[in-house]
PDB file of N, CA and C in Angstrom:
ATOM      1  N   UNK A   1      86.389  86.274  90.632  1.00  0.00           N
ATOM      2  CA  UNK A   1      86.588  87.655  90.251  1.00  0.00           C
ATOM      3  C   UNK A   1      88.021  88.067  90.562  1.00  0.00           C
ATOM      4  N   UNK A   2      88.469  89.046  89.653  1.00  0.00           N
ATOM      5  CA  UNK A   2      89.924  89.557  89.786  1.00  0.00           C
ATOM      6  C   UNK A   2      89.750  90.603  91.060  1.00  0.00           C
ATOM      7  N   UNK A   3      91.144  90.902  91.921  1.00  0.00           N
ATOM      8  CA  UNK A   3      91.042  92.286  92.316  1.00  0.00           C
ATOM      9  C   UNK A   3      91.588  93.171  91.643  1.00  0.00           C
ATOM     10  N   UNK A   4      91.175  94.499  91.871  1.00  0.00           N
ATOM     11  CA  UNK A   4      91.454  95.658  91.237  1.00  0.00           C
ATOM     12  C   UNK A   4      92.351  96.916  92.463  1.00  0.00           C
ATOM     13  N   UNK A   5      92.767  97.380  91.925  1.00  0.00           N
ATOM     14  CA  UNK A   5      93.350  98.799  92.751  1.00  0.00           C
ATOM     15  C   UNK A   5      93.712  99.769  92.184  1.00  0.00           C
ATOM     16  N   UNK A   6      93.186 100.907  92.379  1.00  0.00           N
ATOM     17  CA  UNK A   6      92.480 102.210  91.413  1.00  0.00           C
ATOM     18  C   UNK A   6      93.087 103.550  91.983  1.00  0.00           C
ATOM     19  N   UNK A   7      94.294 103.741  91.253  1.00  0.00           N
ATOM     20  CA  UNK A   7      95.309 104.390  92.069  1.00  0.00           C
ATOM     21  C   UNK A   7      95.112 105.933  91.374  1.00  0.00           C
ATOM     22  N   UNK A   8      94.498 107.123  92.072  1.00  0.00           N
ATOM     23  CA  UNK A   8      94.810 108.343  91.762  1.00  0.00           C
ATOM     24  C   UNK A   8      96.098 109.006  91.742  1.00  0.00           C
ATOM     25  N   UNK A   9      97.364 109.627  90.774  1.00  0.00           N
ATOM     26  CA  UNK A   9      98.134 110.616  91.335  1.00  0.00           C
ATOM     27  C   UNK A   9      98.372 111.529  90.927  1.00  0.00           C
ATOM     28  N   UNK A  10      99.184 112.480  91.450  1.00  0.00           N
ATOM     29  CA  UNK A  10      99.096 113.753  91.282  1.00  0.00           C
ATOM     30  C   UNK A  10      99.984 114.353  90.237  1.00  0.00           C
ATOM     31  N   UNK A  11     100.816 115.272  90.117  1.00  0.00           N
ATOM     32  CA  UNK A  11     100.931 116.095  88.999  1.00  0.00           C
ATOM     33  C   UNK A  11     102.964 115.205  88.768  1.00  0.00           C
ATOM     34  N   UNK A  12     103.082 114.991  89.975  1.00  0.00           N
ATOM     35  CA  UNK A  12     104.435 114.424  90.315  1.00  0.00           C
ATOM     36  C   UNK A  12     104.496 112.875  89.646  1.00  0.00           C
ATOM     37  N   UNK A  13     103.208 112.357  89.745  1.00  0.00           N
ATOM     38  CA  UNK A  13     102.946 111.169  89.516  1.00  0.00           C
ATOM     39  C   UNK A  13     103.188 109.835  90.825  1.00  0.00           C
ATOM     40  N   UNK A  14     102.872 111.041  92.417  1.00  0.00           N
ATOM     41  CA  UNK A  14     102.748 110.231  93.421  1.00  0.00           C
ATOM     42  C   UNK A  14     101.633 109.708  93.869  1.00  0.00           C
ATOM     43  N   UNK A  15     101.276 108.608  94.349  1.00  0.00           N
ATOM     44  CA  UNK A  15     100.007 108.109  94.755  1.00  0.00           C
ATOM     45  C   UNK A  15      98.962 109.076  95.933  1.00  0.00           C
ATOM     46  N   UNK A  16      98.317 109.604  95.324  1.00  0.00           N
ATOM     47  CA  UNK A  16      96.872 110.507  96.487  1.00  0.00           C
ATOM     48  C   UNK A  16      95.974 109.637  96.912  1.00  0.00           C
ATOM     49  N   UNK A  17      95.495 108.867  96.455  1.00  0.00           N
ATOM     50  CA  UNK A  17      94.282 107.983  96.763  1.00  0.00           C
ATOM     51  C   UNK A  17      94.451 106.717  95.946  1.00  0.00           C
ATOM     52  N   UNK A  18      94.020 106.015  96.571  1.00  0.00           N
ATOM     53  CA  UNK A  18      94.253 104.042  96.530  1.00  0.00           C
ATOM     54  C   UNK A  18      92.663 103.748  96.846  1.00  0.00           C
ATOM     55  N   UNK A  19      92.031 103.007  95.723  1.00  0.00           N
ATOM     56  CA  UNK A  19      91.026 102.307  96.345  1.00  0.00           C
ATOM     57  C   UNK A  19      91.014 101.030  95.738  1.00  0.00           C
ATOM     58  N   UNK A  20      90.588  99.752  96.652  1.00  0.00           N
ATOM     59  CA  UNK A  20      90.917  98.419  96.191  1.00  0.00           C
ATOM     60  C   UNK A  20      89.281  98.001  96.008  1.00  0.00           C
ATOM     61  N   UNK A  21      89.476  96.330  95.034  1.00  0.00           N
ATOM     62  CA  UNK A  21      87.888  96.221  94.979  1.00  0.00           C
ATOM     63  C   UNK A  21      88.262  95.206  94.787  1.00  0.00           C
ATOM     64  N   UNK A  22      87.725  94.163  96.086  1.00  0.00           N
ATOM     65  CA  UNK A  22      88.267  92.687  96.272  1.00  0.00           C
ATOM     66  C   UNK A  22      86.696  91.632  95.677  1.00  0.00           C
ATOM     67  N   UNK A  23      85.634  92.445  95.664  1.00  0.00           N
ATOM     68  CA  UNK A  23      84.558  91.557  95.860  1.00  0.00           C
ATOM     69  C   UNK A  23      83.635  92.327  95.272  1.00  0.00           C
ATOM     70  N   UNK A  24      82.558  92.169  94.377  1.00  0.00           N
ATOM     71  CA  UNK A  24      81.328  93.082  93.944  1.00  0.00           C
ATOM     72  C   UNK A  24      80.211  92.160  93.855  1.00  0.00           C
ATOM     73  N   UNK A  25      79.049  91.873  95.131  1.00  0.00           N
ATOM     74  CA  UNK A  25      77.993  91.055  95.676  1.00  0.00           C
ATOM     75  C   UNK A  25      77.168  91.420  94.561  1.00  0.00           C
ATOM     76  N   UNK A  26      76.007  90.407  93.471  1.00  0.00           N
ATOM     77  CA  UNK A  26      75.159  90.936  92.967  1.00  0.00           C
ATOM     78  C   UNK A  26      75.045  89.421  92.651  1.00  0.00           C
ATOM     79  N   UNK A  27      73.471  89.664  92.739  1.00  0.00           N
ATOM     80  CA  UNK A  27      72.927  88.282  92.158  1.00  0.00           C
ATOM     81  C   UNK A  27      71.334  88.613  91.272  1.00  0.00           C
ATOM     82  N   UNK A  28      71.561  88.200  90.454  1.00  0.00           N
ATOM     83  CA  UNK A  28      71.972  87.852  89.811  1.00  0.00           C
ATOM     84  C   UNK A  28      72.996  88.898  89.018  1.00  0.00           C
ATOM     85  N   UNK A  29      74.137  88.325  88.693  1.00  0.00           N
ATOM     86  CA  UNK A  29      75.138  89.630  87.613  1.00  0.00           C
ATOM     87  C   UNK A  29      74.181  90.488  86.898  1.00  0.00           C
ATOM     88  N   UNK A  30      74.202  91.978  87.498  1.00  0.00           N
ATOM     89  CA  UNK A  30      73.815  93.181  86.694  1.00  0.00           C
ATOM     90  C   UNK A  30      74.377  94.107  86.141  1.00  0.00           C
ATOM     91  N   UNK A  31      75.625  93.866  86.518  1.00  0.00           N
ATOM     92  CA  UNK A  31      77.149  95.175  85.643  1.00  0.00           C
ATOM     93  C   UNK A  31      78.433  93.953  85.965  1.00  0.00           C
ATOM     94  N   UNK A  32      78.918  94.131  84.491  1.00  0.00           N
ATOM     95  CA  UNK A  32      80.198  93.719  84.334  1.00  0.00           C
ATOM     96  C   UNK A  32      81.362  94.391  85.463  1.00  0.00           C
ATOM     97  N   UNK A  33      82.055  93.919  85.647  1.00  0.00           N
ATOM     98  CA  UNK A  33      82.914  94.114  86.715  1.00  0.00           C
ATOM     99  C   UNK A  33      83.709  95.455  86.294  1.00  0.00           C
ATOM    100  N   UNK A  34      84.515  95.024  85.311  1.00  0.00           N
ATOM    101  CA  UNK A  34      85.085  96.222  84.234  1.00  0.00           C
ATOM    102  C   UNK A  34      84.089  97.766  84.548  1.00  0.00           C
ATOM    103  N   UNK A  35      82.769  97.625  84.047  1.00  0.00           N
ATOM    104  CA  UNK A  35      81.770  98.388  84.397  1.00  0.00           C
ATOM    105  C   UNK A  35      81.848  99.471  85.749  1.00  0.00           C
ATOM    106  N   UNK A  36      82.083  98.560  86.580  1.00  0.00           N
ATOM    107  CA  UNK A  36      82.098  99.080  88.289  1.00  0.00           C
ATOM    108  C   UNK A  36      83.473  99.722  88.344  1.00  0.00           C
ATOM    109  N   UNK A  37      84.829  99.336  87.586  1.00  0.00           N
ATOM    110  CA  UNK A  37      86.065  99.691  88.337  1.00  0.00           C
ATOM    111  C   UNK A  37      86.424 101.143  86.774  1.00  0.00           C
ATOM    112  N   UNK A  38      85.868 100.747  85.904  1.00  0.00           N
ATOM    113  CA  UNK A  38      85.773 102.462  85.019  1.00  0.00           C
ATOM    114  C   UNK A  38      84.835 103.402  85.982  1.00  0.00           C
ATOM    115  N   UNK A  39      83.742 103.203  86.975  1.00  0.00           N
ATOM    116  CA  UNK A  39      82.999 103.607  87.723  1.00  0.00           C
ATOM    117  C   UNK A  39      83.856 104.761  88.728  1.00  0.00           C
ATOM    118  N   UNK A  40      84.496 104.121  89.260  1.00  0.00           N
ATOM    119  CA  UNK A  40      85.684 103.748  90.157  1.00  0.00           C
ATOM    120  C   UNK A  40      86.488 104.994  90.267  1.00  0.00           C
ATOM    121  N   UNK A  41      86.840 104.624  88.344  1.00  0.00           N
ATOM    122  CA  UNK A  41      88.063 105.439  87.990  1.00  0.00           C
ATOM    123  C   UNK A  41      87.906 106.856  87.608  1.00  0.00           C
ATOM    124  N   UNK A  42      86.087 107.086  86.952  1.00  0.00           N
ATOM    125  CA  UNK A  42      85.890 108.028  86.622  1.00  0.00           C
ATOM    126  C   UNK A  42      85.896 109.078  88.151  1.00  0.00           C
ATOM    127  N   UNK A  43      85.244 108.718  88.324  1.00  0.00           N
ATOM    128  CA  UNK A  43      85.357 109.280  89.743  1.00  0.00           C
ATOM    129  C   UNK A  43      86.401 109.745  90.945  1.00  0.00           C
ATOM    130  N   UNK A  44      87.754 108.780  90.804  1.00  0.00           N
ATOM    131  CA  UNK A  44      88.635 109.435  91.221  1.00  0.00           C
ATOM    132  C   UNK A  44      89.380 110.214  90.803  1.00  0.00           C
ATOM    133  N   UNK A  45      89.121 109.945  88.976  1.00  0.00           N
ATOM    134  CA  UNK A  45      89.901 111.397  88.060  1.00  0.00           C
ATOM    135  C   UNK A  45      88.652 112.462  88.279  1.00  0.00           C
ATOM    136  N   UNK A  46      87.769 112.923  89.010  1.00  0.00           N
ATOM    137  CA  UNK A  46      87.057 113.885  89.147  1.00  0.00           C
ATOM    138  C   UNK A  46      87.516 114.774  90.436  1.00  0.00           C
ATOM    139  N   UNK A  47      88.535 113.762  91.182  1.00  0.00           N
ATOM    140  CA  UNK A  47      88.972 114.072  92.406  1.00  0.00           C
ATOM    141  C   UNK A  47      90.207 115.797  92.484  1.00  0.00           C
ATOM    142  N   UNK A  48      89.942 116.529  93.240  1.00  0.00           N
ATOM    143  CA  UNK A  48      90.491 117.631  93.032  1.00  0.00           C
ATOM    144  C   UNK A  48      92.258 116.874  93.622  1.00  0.00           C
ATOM    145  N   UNK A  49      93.227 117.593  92.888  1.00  0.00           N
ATOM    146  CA  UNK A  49      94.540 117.018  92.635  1.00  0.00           C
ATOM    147  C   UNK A  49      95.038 116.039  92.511  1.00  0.00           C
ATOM    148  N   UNK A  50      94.034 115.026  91.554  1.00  0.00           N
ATOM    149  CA  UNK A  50      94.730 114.227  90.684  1.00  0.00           C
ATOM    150  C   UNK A  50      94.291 114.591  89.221  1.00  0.00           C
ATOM    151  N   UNK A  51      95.502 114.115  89.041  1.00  0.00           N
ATOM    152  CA  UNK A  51      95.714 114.358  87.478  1.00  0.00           C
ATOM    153  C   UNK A  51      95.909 113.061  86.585  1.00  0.00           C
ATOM    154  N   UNK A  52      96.075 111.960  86.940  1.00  0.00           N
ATOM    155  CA  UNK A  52      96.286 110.637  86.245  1.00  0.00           C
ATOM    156  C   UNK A  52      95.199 109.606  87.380  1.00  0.00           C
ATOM    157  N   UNK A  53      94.926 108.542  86.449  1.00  0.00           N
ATOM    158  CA  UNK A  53      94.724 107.190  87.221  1.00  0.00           C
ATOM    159  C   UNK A  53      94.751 106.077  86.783  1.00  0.00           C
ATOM    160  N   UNK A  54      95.205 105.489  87.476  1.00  0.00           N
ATOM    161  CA  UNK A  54      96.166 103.812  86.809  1.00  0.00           C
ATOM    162  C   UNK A  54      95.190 102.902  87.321  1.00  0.00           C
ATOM    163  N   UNK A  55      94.023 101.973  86.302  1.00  0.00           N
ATOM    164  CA  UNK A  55      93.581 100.847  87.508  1.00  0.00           C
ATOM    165  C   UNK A  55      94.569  99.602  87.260  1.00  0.00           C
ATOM    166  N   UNK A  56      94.545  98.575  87.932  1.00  0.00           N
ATOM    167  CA  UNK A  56      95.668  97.491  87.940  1.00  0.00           C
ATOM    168  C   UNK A  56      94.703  96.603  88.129  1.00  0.00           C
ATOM    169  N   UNK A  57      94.878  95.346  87.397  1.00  0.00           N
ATOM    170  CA  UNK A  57      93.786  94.108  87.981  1.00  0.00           C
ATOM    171  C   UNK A  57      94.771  93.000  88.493  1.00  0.00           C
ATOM    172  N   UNK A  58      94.252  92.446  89.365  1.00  0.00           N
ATOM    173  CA  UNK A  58      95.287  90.848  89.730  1.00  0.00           C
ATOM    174  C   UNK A  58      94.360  89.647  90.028  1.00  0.00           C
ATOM    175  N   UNK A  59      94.870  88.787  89.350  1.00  0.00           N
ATOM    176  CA  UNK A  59      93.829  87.489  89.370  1.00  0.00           C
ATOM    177  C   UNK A  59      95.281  86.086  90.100  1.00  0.00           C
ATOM    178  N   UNK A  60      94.292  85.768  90.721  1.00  0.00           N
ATOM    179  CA  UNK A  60      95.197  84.328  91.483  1.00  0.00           C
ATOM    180  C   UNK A  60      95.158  83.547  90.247  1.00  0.00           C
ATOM    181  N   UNK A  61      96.483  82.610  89.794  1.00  0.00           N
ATOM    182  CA  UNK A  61      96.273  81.400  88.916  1.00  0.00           C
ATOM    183  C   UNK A  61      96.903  80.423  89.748  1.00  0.00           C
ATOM    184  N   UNK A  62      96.238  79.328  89.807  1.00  0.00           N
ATOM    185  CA  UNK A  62      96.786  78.172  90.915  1.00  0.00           C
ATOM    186  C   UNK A  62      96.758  76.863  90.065  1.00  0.00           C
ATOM    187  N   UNK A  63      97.903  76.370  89.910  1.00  0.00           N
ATOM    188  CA  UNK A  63      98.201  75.476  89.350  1.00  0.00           C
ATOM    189  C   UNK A  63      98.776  74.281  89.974  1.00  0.00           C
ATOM    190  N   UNK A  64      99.122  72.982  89.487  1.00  0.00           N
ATOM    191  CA  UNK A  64      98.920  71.713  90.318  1.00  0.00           C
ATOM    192  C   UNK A  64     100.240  71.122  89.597  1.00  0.00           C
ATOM    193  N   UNK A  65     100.693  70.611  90.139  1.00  0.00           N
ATOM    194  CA  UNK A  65     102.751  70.128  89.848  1.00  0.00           C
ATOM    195  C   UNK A  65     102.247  68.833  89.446  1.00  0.00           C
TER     196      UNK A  65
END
């Protein structure tokens, strides 16, 4: 799984709230990951003084020389 970081900001376009999502436990898979971090996002644009939210995903690629 990728991580994510689900950045609320404000009217300036400075960071208010940061939430990261390194891991989502479910067995068997019952929500797409995507699923959980729009979850995420809706919710921190519900947040009183933010006005934008940026999610970012990062995935490790490890490669062999």
């Amino acid at each position: 799984m990728a991580s994510y970081v689900i950045t609320g900001r404000n009217k300036t376009g400075e960071p208010v709230l940061s939430v990261n999502v390194d891991s989502i436990s479910q067995e068997p898979p019952v929500v797409d990951e995507v699923d959980v971090v729009n979850a995420v996002r809706a919710f921190i644009a519900g947040t009183a003084g933010v006005f934008s939210v940026v999610a970012q995903k990062y995935e490790q690629v490890i490669t062999t020389v």
